[in-house]
Structures are given as C-alpha cells and as structure tokens.
PDB file of N, CA and C in Angstrom:
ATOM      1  N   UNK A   1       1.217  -9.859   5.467  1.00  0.00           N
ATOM      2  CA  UNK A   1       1.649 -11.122   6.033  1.00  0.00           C
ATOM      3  C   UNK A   1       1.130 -12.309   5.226  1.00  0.00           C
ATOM      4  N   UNK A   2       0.674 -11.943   4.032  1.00  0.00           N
ATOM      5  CA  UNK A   2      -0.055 -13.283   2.924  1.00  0.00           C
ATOM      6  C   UNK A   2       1.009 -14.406   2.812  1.00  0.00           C
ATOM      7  N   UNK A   3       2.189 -13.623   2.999  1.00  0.00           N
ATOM      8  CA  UNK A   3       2.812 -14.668   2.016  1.00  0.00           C
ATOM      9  C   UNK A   3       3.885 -15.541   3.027  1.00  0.00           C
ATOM     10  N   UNK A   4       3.808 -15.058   4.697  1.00  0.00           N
ATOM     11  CA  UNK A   4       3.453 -16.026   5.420  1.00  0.00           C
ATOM     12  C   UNK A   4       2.714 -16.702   6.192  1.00  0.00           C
ATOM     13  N   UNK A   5       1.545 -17.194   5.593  1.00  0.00           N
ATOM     14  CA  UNK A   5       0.469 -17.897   5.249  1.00  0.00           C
ATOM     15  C   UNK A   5      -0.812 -17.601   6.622  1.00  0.00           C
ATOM     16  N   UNK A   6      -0.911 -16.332   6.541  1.00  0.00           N
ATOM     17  CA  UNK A   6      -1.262 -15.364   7.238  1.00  0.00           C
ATOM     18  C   UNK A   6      -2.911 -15.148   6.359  1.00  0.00           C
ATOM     19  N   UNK A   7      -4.368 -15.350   6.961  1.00  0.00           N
ATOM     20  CA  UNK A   7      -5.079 -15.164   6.289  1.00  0.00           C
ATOM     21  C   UNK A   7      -5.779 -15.028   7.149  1.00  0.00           C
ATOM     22  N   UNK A   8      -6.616 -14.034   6.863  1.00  0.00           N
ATOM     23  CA  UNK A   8      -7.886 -13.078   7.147  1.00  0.00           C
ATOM     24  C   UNK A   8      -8.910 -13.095   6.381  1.00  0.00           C
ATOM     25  N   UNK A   9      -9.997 -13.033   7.092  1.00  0.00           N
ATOM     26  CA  UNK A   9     -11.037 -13.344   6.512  1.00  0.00           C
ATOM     27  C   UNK A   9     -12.208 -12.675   7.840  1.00  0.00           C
ATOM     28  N   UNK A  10     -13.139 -12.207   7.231  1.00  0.00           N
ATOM     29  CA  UNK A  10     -14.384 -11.374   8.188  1.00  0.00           C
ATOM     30  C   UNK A  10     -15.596 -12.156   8.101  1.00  0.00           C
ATOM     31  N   UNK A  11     -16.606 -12.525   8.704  1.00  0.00           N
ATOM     32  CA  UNK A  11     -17.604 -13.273   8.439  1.00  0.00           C
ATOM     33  C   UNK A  11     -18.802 -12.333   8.965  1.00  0.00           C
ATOM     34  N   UNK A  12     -19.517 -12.046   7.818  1.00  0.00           N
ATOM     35  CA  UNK A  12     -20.782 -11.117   8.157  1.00  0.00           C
ATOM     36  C   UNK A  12     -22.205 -12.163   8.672  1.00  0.00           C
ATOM     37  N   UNK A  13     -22.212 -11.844   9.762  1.00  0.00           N
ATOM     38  CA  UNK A  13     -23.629 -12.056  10.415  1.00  0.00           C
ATOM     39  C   UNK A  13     -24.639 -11.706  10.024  1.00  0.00           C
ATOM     40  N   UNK A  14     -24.901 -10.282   9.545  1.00  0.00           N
ATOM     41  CA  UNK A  14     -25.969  -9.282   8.866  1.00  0.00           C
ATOM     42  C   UNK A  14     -27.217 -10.157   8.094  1.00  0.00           C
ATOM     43  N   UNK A  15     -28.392 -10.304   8.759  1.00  0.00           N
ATOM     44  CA  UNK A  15     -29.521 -10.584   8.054  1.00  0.00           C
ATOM     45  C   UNK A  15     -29.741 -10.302   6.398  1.00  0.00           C
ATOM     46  N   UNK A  16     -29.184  -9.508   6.061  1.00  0.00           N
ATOM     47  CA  UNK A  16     -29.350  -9.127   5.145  1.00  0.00           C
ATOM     48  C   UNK A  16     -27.928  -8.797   3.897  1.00  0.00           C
ATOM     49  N   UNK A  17     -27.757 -10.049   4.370  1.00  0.00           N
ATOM     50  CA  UNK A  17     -26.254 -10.489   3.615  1.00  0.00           C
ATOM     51  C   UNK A  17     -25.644  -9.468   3.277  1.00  0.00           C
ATOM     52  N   UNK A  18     -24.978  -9.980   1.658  1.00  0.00           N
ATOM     53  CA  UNK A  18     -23.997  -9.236   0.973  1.00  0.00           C
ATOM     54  C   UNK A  18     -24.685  -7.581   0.973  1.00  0.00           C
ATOM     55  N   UNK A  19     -25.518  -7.284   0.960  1.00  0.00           N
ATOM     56  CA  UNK A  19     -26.018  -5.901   0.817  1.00  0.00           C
ATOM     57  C   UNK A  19     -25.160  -5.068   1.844  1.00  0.00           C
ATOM     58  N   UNK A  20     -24.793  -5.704   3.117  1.00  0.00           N
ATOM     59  CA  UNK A  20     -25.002  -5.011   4.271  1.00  0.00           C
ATOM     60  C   UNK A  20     -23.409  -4.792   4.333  1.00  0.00           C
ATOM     61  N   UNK A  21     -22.690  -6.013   3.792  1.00  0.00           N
ATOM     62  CA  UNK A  21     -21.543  -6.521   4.292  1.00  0.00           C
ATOM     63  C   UNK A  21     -20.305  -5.478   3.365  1.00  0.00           C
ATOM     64  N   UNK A  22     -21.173  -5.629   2.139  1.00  0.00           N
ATOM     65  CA  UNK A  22     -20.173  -5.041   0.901  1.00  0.00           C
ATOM     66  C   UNK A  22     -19.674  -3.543   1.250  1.00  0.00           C
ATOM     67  N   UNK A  23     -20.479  -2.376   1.457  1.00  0.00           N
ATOM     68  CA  UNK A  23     -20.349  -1.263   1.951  1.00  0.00           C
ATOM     69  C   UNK A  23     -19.415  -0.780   2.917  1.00  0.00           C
ATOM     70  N   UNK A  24     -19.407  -2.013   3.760  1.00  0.00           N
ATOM     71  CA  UNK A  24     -18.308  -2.160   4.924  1.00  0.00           C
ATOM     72  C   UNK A  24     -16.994  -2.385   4.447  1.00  0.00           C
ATOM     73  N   UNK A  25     -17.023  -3.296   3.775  1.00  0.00           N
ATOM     74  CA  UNK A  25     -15.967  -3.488   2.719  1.00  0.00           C
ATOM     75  C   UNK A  25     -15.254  -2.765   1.917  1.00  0.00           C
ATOM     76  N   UNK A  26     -16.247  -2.016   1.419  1.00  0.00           N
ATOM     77  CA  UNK A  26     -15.563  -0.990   0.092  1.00  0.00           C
ATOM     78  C   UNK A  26     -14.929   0.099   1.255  1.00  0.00           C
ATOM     79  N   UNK A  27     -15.716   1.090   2.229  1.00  0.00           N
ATOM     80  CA  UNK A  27     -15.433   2.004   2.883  1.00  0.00           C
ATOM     81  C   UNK A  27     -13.979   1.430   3.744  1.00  0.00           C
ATOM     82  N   UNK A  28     -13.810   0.210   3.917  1.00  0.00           N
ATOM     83  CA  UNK A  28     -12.522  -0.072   4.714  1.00  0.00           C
ATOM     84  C   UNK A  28     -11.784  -0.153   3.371  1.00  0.00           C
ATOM     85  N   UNK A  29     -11.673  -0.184   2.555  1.00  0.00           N
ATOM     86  CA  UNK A  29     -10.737  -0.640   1.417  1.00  0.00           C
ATOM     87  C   UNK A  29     -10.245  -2.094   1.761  1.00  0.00           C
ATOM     88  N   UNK A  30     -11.225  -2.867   1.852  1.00  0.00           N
ATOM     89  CA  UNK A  30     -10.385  -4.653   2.490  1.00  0.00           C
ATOM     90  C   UNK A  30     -10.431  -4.844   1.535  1.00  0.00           C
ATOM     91  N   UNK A  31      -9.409  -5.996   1.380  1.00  0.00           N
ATOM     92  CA  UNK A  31      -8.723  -7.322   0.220  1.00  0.00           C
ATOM     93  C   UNK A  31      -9.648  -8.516   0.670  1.00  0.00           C
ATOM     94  N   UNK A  32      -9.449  -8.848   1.603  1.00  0.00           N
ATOM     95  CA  UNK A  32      -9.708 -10.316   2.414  1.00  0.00           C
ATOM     96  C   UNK A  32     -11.118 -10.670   1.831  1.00  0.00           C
ATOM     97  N   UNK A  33     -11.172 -11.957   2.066  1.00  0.00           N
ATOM     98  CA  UNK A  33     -12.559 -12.372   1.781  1.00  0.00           C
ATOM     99  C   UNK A  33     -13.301 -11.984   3.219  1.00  0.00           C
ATOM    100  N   UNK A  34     -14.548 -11.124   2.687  1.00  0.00           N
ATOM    101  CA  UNK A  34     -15.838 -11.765   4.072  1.00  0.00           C
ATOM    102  C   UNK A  34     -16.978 -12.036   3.405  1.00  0.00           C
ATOM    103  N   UNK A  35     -16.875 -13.724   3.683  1.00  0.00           N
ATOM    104  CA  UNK A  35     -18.092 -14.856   3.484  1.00  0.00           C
ATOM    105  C   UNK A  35     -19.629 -14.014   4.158  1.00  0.00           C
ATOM    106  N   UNK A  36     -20.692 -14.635   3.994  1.00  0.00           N
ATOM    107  CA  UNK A  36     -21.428 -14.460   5.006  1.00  0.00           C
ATOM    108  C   UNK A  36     -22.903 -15.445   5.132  1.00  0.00           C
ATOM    109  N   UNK A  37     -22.888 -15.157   6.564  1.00  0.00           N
ATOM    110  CA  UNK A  37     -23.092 -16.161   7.534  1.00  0.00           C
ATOM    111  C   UNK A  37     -25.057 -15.827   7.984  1.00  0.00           C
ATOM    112  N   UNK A  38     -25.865 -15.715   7.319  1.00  0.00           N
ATOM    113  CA  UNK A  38     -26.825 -15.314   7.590  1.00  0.00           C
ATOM    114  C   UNK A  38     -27.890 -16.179   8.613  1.00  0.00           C
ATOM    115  N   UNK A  39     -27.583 -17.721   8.816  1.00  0.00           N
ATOM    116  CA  UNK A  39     -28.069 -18.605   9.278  1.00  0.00           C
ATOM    117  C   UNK A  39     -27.286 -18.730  10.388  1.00  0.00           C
ATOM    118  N   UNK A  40     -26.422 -18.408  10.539  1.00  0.00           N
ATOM    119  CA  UNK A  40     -25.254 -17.869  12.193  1.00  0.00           C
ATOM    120  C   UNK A  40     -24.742 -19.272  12.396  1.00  0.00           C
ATOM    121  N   UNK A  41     -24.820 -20.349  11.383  1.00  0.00           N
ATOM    122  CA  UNK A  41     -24.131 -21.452  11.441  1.00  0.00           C
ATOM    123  C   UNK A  41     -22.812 -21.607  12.229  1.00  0.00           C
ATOM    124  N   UNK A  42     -21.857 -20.521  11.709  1.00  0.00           N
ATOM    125  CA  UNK A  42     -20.599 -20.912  12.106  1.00  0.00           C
ATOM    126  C   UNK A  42     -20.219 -19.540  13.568  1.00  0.00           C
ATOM    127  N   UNK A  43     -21.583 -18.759  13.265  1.00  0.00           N
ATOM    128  CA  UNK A  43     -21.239 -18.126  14.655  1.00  0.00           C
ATOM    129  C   UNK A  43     -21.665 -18.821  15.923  1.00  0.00           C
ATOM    130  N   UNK A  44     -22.333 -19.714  15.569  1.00  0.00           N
ATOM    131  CA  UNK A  44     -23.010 -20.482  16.661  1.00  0.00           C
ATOM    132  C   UNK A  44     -22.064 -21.632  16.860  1.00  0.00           C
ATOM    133  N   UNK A  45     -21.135 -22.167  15.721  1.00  0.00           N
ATOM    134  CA  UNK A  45     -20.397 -22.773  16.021  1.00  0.00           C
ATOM    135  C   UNK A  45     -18.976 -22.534  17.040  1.00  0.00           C
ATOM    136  N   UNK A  46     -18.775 -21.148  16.970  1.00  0.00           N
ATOM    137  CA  UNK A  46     -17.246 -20.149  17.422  1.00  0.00           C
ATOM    138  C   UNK A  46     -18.029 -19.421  18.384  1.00  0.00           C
ATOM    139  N   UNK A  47     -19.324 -19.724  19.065  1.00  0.00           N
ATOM    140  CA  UNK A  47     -19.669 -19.184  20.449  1.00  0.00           C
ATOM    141  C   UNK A  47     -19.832 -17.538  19.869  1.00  0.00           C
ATOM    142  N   UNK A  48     -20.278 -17.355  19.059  1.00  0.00           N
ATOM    143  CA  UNK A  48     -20.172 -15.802  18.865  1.00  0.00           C
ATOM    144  C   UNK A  48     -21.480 -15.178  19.751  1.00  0.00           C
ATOM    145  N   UNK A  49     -21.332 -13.855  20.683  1.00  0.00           N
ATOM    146  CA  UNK A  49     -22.581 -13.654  21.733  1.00  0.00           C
ATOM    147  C   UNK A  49     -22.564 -12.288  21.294  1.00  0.00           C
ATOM    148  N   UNK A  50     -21.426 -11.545  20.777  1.00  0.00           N
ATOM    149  CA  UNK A  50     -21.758 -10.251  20.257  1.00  0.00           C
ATOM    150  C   UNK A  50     -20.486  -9.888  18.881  1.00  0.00           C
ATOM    151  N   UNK A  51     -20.640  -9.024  18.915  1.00  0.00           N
ATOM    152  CA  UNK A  51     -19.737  -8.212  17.014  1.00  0.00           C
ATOM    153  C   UNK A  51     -19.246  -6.874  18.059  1.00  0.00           C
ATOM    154  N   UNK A  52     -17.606  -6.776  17.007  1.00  0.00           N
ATOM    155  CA  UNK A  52     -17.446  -7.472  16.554  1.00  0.00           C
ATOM    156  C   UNK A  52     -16.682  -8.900  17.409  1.00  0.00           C
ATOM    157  N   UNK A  53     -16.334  -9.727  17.043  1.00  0.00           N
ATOM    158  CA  UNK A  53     -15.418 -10.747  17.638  1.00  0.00           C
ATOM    159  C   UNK A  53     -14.413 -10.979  16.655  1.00  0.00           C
ATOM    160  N   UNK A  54     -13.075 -11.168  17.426  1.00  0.00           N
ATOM    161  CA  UNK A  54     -11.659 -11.662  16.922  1.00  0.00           C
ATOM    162  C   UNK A  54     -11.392 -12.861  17.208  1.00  0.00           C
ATOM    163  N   UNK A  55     -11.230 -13.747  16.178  1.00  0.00           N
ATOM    164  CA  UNK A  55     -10.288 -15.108  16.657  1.00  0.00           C
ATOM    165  C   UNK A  55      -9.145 -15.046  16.082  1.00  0.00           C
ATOM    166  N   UNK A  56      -8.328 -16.213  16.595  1.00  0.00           N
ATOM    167  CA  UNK A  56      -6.950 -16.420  16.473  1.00  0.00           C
ATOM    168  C   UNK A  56      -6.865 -17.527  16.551  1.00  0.00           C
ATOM    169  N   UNK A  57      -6.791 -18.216  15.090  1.00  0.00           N
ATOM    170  CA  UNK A  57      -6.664 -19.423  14.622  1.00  0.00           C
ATOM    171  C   UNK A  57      -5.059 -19.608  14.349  1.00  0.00           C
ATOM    172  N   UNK A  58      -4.479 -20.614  14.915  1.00  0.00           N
ATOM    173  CA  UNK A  58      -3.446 -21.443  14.523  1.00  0.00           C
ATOM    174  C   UNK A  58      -2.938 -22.015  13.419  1.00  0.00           C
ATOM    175  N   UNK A  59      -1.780 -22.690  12.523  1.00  0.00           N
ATOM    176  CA  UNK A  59      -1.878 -23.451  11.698  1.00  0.00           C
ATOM    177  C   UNK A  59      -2.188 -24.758  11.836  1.00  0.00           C
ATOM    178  N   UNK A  60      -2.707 -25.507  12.963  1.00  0.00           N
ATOM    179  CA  UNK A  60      -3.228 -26.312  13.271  1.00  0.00           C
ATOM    180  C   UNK A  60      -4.707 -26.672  13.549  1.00  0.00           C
ATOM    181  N   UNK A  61      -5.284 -25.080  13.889  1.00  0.00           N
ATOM    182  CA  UNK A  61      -6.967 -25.474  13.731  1.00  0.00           C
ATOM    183  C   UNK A  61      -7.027 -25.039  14.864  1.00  0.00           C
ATOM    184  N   UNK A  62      -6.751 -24.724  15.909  1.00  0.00           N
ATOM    185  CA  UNK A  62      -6.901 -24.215  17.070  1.00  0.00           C
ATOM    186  C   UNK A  62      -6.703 -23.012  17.857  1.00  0.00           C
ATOM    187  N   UNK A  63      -7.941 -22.132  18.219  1.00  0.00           N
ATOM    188  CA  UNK A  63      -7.967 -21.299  18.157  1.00  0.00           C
ATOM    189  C   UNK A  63      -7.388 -20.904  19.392  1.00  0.00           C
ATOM    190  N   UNK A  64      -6.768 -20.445  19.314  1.00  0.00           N
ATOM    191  CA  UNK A  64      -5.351 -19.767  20.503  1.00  0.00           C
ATOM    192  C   UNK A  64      -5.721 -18.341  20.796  1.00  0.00           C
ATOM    193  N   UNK A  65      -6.458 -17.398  21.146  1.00  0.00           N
ATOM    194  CA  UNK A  65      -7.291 -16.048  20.861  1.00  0.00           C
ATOM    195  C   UNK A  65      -8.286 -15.726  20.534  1.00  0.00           C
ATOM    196  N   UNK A  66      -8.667 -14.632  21.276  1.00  0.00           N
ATOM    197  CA  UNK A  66     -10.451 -14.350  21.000  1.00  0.00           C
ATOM    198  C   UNK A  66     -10.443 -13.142  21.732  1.00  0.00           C
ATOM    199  N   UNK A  67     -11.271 -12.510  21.291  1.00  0.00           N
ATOM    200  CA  UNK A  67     -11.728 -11.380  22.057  1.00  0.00           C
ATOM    201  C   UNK A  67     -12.826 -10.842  21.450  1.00  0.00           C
ATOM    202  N   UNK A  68     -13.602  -9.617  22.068  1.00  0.00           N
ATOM    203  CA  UNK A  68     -14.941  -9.137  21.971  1.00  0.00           C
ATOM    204  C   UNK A  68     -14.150  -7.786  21.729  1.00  0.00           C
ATOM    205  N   UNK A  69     -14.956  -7.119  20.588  1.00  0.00           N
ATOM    206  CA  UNK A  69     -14.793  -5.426  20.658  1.00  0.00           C
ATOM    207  C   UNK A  69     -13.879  -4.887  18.974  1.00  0.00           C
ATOM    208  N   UNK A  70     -13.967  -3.726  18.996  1.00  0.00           N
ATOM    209  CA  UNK A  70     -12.320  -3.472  18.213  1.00  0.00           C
ATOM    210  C   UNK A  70     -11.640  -3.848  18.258  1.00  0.00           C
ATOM    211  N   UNK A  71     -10.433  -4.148  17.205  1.00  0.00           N
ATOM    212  CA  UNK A  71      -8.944  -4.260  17.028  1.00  0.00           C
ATOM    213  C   UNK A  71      -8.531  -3.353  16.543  1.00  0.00           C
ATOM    214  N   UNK A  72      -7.236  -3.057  16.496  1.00  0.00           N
ATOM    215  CA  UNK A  72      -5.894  -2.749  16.040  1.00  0.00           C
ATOM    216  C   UNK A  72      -5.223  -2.886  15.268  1.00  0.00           C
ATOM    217  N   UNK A  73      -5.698  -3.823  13.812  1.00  0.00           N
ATOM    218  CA  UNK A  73      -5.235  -4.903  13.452  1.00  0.00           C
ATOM    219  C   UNK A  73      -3.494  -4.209  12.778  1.00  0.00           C
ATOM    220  N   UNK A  74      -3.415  -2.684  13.209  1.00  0.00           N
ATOM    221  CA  UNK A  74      -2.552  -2.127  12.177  1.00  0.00           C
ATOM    222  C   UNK A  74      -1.220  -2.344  13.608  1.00  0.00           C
ATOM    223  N   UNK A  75      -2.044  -2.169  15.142  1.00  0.00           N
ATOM    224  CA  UNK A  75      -1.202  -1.788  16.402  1.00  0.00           C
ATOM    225  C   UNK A  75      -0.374  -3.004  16.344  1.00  0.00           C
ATOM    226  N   UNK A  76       1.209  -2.352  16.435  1.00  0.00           N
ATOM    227  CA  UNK A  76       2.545  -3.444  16.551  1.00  0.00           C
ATOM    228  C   UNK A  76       2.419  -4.453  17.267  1.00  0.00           C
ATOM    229  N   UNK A  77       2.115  -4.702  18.550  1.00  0.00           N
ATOM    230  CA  UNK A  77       1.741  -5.377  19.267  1.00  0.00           C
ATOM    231  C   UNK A  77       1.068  -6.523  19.034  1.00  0.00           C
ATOM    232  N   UNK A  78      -0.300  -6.355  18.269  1.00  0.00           N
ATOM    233  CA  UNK A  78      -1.215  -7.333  17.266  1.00  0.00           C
ATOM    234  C   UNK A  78      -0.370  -7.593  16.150  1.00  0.00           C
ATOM    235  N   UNK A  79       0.187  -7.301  15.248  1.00  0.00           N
ATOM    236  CA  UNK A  79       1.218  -7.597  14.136  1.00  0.00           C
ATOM    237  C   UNK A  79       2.353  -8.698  14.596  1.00  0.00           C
ATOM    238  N   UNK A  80       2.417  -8.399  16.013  1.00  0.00           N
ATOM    239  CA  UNK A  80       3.994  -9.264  16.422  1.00  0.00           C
ATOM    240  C   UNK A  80       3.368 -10.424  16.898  1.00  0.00           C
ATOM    241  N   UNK A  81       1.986 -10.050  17.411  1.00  0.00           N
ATOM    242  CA  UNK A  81       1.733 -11.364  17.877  1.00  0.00           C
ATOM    243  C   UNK A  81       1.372 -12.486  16.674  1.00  0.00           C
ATOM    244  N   UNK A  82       0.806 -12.274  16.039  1.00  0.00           N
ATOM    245  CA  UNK A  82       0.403 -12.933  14.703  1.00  0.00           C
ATOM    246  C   UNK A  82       1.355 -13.544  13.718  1.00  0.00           C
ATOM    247  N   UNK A  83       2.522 -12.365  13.610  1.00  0.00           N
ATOM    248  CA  UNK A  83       3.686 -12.804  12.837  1.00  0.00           C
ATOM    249  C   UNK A  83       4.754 -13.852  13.680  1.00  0.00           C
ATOM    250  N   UNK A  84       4.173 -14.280  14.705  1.00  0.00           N
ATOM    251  CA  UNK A  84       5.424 -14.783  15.725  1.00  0.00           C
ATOM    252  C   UNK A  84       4.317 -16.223  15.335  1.00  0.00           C
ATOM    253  N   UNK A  85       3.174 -16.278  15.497  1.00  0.00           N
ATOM    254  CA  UNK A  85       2.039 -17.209  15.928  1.00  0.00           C
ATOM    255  C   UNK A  85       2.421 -18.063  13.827  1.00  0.00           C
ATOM    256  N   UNK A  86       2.857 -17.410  13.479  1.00  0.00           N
ATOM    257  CA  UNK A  86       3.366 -17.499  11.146  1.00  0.00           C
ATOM    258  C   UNK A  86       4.522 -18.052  11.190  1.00  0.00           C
ATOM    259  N   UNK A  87       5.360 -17.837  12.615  1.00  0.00           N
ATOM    260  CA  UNK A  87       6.401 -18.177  12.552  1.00  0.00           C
ATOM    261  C   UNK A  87       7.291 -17.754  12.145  1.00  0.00           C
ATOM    262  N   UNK A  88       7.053 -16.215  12.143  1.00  0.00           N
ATOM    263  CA  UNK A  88       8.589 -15.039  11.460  1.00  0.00           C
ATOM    264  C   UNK A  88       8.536 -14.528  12.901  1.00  0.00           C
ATOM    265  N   UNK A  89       9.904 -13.618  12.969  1.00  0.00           N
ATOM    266  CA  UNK A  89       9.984 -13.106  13.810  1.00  0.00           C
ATOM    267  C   UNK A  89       9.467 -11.812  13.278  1.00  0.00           C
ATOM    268  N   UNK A  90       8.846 -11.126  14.594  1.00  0.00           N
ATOM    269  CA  UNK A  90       8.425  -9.788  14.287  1.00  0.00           C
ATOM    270  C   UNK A  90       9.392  -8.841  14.721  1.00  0.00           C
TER     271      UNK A  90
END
C-alpha cells in the first residue's frame, strides 16, 4: 500500500535500543522503518501503557485507531480498513 501513501513504521521502546529492535526486524523480514524511542518520549506522548500498541494515523494527523495487543496486519479486514482510510477502495 506504499504507493498509496500508506506508511508504517514500528517504534522500539527497548532500553537497549537498536540491539534489541534489529533482531525483531530481521526475523520478521520488515521493510518499514522502526525508529527507536529509548527515552519513551513519544510513547509518553501517544499514551503508550503497554506493547505491543497499534495506531491509526490519518492523512491529517489524527489518530482515528488504537488498540493494545497483536495485529493482523496481513487479515483482510485490517487491509480494507486502511486502504479505505488511503482512499482506494479495498
């Protein structure tokens, strides 16, 4: 969905930064950037109280979704919602 302007991105909490974060990374085979957040700046900013957490940012800045736990990110359901939220139809 990159290329309708669809972006993902993971933000590692992990004390122990990139060490912790990268592994996670390689074993998922992700593309996306995940920054990380060791000073919990921006988790403290997005109310984060546990991992993992999902938001659902808008093209406007506003986060329209959230949840606590696993995703799906592959389950149709999550795909349609996102691609509808991009403005394609799913």
């Amino acid at each position: 969905m990159k290329s309708d302007g669809v972006v993902v991105l993971a933000i590692s909490i992990d004390g122990t930064g990139a060490q912790a974060a990268r592994p996670v990374m390689e074993e998922g085979k992700f593309s996306f950037p995940a920054p990380i957040d060791q000073s919990m700046s921006v988790a403290r900013q997005f109310g984060v109280r546990g991992v993992p957490m999902t938001y659902i940012v808008d093209r406007k800045g506003v986060v329209v979704a959230q949840g606590y736990g696993p995703v799906d990110f592959d389950a149709s359901q999550f795909r349609d919602y996102v691609k509808a939220l991009a403005g394609r139809r799913p």
